[in-house]
PDB file of N, CA and C in Angstrom:
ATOM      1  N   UNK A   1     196.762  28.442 121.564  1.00  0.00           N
ATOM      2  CA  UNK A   1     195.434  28.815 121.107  1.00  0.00           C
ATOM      3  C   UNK A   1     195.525  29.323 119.664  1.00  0.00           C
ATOM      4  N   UNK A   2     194.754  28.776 118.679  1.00  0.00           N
ATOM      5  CA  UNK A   2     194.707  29.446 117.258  1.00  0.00           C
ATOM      6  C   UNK A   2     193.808  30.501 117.203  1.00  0.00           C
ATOM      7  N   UNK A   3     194.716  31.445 116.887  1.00  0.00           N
ATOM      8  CA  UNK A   3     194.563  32.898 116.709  1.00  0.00           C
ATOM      9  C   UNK A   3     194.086  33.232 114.723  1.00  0.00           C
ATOM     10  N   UNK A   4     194.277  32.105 113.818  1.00  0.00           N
ATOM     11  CA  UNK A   4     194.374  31.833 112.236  1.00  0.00           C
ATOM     12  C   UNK A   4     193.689  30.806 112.113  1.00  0.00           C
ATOM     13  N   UNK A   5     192.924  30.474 110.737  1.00  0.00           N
ATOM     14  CA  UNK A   5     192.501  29.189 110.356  1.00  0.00           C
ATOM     15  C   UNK A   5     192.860  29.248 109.284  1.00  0.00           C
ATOM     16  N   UNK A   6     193.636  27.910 108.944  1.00  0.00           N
ATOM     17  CA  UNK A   6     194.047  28.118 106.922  1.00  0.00           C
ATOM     18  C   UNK A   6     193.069  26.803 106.519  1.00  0.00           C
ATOM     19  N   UNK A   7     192.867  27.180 105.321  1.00  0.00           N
ATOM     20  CA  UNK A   7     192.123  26.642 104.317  1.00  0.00           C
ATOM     21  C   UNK A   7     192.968  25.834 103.295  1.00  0.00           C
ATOM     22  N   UNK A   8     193.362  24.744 103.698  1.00  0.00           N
ATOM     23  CA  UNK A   8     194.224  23.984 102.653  1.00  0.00           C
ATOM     24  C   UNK A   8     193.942  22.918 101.771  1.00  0.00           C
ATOM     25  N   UNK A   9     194.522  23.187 100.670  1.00  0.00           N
ATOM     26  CA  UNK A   9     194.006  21.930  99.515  1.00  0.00           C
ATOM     27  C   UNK A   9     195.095  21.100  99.271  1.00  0.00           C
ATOM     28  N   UNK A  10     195.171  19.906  99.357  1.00  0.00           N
ATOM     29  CA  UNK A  10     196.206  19.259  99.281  1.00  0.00           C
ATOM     30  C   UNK A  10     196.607  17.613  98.069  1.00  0.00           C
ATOM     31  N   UNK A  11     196.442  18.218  96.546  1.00  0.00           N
ATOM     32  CA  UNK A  11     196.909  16.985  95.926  1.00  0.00           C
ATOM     33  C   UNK A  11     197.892  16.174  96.016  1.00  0.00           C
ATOM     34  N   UNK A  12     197.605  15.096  95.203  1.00  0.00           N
ATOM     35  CA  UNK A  12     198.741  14.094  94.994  1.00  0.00           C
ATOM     36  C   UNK A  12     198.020  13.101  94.637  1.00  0.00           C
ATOM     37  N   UNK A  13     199.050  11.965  94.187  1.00  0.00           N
ATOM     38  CA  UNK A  13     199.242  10.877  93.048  1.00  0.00           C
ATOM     39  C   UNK A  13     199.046   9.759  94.443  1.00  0.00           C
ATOM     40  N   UNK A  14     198.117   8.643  93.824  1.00  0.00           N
ATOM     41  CA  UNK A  14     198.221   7.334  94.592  1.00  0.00           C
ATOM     42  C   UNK A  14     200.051   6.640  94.353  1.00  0.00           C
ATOM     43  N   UNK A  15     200.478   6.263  95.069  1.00  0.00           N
ATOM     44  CA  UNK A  15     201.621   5.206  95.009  1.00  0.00           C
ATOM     45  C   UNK A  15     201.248   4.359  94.201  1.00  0.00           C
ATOM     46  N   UNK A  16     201.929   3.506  93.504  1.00  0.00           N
ATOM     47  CA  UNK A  16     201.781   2.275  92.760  1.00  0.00           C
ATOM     48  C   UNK A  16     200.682   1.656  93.558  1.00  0.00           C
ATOM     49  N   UNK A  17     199.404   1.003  92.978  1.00  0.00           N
ATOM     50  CA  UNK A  17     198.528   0.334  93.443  1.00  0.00           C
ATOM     51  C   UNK A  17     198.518  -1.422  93.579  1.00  0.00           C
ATOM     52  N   UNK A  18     198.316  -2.283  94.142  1.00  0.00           N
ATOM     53  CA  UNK A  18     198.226  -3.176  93.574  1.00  0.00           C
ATOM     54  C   UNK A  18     196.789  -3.690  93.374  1.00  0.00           C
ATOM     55  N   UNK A  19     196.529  -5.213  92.989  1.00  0.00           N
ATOM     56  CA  UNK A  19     195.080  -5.079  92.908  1.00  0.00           C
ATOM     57  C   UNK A  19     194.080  -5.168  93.904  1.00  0.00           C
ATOM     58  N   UNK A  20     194.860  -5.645  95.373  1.00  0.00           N
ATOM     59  CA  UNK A  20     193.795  -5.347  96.576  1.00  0.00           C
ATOM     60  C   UNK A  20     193.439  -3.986  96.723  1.00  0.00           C
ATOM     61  N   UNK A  21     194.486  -3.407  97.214  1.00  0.00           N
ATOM     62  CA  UNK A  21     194.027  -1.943  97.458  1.00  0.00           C
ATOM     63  C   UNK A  21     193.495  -1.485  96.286  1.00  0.00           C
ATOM     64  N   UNK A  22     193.704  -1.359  95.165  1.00  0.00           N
ATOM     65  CA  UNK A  22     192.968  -0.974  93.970  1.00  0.00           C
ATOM     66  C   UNK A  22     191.087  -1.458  94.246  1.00  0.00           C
ATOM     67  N   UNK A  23     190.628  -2.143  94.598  1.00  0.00           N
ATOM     68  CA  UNK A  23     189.602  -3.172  94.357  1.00  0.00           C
ATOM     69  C   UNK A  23     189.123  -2.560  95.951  1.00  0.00           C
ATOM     70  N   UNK A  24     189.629  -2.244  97.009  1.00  0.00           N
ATOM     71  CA  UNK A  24     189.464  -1.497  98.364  1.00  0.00           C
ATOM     72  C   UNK A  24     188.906   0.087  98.168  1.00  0.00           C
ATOM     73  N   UNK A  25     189.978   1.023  97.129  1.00  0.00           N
ATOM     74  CA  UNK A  25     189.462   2.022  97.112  1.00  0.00           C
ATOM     75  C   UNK A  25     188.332   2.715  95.916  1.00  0.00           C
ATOM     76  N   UNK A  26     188.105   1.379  94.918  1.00  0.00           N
ATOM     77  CA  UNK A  26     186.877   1.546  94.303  1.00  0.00           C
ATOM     78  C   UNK A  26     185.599   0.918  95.002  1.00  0.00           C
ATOM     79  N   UNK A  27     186.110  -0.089  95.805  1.00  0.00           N
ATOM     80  CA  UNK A  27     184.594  -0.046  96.974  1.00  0.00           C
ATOM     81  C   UNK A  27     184.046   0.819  97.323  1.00  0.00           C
ATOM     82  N   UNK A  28     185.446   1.491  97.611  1.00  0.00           N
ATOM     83  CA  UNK A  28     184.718   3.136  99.087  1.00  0.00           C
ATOM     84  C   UNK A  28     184.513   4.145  97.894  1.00  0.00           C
ATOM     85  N   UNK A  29     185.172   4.205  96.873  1.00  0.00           N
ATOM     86  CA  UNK A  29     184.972   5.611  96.096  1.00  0.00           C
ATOM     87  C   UNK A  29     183.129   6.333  96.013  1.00  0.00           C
ATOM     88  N   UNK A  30     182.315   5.926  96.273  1.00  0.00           N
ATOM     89  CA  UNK A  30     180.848   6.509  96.351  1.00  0.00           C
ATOM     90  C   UNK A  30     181.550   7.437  97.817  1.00  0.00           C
ATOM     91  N   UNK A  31     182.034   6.969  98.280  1.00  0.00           N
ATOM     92  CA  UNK A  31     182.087   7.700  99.763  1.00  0.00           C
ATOM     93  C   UNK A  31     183.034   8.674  99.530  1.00  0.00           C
ATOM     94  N   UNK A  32     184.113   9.086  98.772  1.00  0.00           N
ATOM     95  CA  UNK A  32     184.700   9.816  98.499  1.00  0.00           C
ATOM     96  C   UNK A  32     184.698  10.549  97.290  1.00  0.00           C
ATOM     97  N   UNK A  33     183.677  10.933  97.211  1.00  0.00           N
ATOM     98  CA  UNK A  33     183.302  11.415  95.826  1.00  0.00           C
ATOM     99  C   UNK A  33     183.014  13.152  96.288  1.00  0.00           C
ATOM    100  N   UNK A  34     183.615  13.687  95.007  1.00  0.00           N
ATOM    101  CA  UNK A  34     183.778  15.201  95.470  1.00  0.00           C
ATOM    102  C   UNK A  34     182.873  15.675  95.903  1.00  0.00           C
ATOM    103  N   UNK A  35     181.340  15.495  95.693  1.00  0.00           N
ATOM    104  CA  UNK A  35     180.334  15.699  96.363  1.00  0.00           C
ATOM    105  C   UNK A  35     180.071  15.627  97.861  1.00  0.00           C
ATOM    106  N   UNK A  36     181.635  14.755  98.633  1.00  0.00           N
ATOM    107  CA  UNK A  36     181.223  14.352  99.733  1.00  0.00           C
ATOM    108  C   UNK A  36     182.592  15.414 100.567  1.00  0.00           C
ATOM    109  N   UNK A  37     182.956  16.228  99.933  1.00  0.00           N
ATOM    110  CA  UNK A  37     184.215  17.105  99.982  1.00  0.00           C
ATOM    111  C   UNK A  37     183.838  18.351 100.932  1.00  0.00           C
ATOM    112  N   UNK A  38     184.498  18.193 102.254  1.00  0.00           N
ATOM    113  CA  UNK A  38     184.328  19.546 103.323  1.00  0.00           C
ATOM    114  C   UNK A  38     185.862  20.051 103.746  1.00  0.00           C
ATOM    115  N   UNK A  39     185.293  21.314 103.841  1.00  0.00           N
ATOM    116  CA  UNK A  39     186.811  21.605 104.661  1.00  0.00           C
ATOM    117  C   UNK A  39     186.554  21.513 106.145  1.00  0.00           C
ATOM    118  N   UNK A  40     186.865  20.374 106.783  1.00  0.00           N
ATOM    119  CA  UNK A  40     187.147  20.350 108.608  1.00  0.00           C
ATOM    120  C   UNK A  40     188.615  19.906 108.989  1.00  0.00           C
ATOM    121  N   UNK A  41     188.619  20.106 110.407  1.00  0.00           N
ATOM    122  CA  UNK A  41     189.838  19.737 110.914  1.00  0.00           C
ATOM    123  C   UNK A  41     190.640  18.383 110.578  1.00  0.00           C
ATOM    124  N   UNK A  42     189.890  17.300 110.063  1.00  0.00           N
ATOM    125  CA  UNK A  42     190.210  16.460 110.371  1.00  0.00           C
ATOM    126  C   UNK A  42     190.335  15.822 108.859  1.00  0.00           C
ATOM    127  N   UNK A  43     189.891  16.761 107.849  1.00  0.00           N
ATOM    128  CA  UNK A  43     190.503  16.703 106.486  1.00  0.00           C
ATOM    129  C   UNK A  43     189.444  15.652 105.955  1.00  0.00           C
ATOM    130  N   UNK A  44     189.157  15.881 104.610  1.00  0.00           N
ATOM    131  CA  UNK A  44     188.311  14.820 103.779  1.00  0.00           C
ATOM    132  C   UNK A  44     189.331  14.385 102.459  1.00  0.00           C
ATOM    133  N   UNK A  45     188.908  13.324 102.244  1.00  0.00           N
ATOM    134  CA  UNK A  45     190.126  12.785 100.991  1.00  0.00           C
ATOM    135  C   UNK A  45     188.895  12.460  99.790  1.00  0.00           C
ATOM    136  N   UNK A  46     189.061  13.150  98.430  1.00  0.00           N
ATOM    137  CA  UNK A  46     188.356  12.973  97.440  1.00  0.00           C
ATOM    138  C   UNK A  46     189.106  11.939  96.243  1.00  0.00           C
ATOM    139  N   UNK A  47     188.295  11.421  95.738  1.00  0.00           N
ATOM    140  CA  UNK A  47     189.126  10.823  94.584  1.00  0.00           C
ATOM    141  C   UNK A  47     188.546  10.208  93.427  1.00  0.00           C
ATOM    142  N   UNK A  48     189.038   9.724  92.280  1.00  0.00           N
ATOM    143  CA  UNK A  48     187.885   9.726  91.010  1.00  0.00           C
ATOM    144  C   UNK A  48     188.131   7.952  91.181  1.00  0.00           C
ATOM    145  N   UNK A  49     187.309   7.486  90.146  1.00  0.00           N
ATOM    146  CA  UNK A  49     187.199   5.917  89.931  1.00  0.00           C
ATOM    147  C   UNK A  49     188.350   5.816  88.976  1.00  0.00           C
ATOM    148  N   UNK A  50     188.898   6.420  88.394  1.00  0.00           N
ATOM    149  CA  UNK A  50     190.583   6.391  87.617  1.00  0.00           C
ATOM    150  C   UNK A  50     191.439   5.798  88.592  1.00  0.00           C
ATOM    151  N   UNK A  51     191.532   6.374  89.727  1.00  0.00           N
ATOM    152  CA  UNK A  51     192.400   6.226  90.857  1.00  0.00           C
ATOM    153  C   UNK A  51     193.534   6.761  89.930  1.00  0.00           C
ATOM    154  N   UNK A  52     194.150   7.876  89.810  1.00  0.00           N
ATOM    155  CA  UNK A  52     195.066   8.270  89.345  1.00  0.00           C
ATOM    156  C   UNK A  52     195.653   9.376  90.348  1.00  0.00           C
ATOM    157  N   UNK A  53     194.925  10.251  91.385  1.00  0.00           N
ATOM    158  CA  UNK A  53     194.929  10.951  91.807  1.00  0.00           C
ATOM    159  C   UNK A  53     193.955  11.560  93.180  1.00  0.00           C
ATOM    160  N   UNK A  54     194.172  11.651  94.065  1.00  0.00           N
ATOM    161  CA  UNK A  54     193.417  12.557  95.648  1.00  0.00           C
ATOM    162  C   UNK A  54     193.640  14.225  95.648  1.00  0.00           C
ATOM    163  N   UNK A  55     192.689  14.004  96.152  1.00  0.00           N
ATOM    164  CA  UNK A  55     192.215  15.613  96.536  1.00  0.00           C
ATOM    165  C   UNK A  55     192.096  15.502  98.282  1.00  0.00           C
ATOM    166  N   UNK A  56     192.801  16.424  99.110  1.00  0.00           N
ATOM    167  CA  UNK A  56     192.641  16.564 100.468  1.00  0.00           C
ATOM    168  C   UNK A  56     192.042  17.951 100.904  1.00  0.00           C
ATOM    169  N   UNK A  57     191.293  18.086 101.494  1.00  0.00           N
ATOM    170  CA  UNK A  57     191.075  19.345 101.543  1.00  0.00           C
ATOM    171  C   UNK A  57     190.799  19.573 103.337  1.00  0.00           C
ATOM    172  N   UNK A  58     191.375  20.901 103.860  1.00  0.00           N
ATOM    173  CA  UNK A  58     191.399  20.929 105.603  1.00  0.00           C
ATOM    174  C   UNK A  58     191.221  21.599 106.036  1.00  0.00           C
ATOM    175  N   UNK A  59     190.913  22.257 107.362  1.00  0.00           N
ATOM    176  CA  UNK A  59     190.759  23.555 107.914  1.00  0.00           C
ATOM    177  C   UNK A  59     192.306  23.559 108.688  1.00  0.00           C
ATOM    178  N   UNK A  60     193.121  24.297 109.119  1.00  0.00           N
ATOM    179  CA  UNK A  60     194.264  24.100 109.729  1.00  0.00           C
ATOM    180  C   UNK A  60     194.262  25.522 110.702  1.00  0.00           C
ATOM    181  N   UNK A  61     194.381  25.290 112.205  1.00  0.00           N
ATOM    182  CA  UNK A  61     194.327  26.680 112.924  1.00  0.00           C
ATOM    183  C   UNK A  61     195.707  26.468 113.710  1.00  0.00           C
ATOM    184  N   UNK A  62     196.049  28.247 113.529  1.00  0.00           N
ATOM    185  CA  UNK A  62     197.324  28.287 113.374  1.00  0.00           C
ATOM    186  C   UNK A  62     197.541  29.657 114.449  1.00  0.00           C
ATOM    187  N   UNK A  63     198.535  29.489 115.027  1.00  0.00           N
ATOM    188  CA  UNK A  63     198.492  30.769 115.566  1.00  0.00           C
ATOM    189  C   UNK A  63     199.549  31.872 114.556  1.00  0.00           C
ATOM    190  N   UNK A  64     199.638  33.091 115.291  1.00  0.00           N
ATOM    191  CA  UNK A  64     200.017  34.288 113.891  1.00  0.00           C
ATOM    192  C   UNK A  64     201.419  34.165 114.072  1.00  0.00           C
ATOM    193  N   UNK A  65     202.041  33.516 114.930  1.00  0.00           N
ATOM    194  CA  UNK A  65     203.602  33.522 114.468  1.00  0.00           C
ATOM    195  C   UNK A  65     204.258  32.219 113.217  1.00  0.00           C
ATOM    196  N   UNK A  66     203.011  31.540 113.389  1.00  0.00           N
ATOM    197  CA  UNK A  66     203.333  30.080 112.455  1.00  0.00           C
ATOM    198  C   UNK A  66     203.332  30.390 111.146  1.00  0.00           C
ATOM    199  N   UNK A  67     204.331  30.234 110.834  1.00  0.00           N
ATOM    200  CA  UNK A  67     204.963  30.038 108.603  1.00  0.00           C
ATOM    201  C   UNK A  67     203.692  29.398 108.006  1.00  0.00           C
ATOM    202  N   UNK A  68     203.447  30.132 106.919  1.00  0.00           N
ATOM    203  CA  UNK A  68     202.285  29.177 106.263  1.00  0.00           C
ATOM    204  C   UNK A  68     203.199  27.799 105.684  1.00  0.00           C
ATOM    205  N   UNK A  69     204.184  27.589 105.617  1.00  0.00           N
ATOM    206  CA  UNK A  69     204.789  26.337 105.401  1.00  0.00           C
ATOM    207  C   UNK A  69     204.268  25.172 106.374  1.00  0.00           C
ATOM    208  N   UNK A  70     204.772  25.768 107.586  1.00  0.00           N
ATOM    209  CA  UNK A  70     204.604  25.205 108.829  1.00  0.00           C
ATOM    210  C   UNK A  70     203.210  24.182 108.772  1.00  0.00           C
ATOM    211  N   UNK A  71     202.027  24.887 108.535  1.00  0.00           N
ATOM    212  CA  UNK A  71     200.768  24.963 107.877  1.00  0.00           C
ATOM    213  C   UNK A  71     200.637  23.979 106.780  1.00  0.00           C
ATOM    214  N   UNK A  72     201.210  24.000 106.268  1.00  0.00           N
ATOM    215  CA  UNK A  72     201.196  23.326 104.414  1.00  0.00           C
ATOM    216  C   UNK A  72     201.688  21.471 104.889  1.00  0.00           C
ATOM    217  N   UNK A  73     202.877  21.719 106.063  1.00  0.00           N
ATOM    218  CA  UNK A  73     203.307  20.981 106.434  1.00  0.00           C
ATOM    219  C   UNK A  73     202.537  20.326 107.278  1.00  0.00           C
ATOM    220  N   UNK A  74     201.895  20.723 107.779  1.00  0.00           N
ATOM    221  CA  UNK A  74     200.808  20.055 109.201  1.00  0.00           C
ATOM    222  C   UNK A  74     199.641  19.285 108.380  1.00  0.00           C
ATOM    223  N   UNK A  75     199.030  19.964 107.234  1.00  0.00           N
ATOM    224  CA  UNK A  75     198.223  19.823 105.746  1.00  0.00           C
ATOM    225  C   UNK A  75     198.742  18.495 105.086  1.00  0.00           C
ATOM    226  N   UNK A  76     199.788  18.338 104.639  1.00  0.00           N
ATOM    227  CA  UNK A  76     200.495  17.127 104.296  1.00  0.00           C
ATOM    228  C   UNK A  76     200.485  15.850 105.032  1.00  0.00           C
ATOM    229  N   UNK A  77     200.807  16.286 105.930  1.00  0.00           N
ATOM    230  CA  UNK A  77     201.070  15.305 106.872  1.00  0.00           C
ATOM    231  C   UNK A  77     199.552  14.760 107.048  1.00  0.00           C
ATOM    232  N   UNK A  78     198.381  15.585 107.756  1.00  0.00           N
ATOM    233  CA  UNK A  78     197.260  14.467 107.469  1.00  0.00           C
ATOM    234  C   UNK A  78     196.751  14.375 106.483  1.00  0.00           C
ATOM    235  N   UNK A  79     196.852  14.439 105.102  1.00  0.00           N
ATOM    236  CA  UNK A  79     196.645  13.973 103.941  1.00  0.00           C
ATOM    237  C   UNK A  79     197.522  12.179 103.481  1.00  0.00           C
ATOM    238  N   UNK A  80     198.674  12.575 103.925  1.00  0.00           N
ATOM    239  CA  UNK A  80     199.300  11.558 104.137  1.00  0.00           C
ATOM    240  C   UNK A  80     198.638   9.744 104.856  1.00  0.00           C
ATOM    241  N   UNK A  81     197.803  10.786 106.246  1.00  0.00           N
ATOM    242  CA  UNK A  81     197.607   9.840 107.081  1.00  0.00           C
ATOM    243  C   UNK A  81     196.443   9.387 106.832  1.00  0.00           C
ATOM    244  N   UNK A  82     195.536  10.245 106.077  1.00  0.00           N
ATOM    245  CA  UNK A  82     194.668   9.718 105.525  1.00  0.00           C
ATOM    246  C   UNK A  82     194.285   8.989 104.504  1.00  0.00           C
ATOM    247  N   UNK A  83     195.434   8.869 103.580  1.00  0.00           N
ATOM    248  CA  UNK A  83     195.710   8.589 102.410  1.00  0.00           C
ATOM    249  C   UNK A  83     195.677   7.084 102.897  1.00  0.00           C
ATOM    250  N   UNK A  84     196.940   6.842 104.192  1.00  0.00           N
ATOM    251  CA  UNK A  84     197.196   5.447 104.443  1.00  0.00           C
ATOM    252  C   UNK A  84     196.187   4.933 104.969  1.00  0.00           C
ATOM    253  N   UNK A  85     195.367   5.049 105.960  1.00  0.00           N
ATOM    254  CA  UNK A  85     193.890   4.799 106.394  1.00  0.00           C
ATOM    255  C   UNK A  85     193.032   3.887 105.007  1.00  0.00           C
ATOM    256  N   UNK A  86     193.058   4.876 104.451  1.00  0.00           N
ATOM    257  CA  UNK A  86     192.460   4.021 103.286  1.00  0.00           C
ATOM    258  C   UNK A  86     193.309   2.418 102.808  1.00  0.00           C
ATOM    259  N   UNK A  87     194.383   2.531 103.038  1.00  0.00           N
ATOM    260  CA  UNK A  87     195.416   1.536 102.619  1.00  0.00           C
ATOM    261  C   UNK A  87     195.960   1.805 101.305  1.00  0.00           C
ATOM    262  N   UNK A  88     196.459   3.560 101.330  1.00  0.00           N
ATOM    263  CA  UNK A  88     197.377   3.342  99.681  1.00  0.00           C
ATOM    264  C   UNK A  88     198.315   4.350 100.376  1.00  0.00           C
ATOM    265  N   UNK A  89     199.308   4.327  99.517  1.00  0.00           N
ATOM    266  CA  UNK A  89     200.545   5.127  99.625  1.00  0.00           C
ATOM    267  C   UNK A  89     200.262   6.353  98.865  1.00  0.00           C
ATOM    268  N   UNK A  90     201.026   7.350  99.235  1.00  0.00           N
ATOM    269  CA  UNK A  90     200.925   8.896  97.859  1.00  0.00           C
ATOM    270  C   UNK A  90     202.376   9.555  97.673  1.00  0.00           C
ATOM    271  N   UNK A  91     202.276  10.189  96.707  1.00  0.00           N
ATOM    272  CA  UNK A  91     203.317  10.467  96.359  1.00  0.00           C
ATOM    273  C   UNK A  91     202.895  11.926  95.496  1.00  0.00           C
ATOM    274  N   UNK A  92     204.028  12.961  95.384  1.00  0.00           N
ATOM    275  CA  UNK A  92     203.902  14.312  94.548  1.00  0.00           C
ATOM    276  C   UNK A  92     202.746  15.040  94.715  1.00  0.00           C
ATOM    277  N   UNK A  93     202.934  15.430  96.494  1.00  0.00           N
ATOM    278  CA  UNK A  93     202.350  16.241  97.062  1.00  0.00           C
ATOM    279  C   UNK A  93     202.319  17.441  96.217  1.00  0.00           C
ATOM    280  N   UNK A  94     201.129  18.172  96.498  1.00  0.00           N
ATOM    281  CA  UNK A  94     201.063  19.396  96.076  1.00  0.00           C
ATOM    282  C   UNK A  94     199.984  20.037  96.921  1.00  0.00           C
ATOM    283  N   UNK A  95     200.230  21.354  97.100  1.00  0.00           N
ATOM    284  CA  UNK A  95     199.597  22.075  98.271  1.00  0.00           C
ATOM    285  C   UNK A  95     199.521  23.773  98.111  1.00  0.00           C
ATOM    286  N   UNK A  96     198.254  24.121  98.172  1.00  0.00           N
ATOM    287  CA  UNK A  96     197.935  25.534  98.479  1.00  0.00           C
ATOM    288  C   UNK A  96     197.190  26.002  99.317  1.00  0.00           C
ATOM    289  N   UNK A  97     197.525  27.355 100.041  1.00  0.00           N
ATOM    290  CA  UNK A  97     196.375  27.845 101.600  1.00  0.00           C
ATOM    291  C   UNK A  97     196.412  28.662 101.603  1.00  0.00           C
ATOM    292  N   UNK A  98     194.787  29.208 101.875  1.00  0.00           N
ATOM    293  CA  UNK A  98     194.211  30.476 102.402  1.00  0.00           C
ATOM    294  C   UNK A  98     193.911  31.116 103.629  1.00  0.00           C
ATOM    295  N   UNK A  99     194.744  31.708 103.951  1.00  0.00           N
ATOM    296  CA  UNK A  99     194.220  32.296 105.379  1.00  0.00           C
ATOM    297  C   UNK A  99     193.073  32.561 105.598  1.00  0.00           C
ATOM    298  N   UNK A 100     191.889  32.481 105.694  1.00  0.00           N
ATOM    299  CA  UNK A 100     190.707  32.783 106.193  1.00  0.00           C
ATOM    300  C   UNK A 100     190.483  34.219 106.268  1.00  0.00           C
ATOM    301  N   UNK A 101     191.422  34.810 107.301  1.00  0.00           N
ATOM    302  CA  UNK A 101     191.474  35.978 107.595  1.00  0.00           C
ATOM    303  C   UNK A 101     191.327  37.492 106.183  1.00  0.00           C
ATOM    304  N   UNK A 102     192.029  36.392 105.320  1.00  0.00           N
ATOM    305  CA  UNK A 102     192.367  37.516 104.202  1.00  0.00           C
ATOM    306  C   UNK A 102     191.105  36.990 102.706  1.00  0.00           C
ATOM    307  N   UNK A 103     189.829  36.476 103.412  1.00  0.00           N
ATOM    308  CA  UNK A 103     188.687  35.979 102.135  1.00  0.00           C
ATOM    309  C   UNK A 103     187.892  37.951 102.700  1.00  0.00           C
ATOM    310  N   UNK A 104     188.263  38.214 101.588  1.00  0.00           N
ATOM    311  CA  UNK A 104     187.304  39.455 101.616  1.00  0.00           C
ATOM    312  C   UNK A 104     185.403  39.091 100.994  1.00  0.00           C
ATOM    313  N   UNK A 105     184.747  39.410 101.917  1.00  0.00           N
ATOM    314  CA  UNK A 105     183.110  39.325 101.761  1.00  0.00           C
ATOM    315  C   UNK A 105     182.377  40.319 100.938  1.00  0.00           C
ATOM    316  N   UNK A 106     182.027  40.336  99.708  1.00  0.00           N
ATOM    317  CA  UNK A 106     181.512  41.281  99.463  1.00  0.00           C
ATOM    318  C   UNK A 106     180.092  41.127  98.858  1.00  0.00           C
ATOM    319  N   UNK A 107     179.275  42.693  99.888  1.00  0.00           N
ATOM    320  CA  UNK A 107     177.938  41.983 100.257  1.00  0.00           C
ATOM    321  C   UNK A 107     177.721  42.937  98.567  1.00  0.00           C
ATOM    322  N   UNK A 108     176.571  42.554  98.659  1.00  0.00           N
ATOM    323  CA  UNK A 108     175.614  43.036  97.344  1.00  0.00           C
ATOM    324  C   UNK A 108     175.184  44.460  97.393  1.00  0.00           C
ATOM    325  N   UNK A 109     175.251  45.616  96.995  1.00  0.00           N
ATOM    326  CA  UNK A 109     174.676  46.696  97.265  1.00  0.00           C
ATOM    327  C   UNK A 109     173.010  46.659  97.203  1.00  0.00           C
ATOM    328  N   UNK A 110     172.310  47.052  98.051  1.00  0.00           N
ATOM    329  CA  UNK A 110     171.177  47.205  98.055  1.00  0.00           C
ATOM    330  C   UNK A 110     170.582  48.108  97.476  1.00  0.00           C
ATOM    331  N   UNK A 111     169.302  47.829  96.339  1.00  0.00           N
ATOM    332  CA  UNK A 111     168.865  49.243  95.243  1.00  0.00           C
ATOM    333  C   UNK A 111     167.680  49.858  95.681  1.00  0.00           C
TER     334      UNK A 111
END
């Protein structure tokens, strides 16, 4: 049972493209346009019409003995899988996460 939810962002570089998949992921790019960018379980993949680069972004629930690596690692991995879905490869992961737990709220004082 997840006892944590992390908040993970997860870049990286397309693999060498060729020109199908190139010509595949500027079809879909309206659909992946940062505008269309959530954090859920099941991860959203953003990306520009450059194709130079993805943006993954996830919710990840974790229980409190799990390494935020562990986390980063679970993060990767479906960035990865989503990456291939589309039909491209990635490469020079990069990854940062927020525990949820530790977003401090701060309300507005009332005058």
């Amino acid at each position: 049972m997840a006892e944590k939810t992390y908040q993970v962002i997860v870049r990286g570089r397309f693999a060498p493209l060729d020109d199908v998949q190139r010509a595949a992921l500027l079809a879909r790019a309206d659909e992946h346009d940062v505008f269309q960018a959530k954090f859920t379980e099941e991860g959203t993949v953003t990306y520009e019409r450059s194709l130079l680069g993805f943006t993954f972004r996830c919710l990840v629930p974790a229980t409190r003995e799990e390494a935020e690596s562990v986390v980063i690692g679970r993060a990767e991995a479906l960035a990865a899988t989503a990456v291939a879905e589309l039909g491209a490869g990635h490469r020079d992961l990069t990854s940062v996460s927020t525990d949820l737990d530790d977003i401090k709220i701060r309300h507005r004082a009332r005058s």
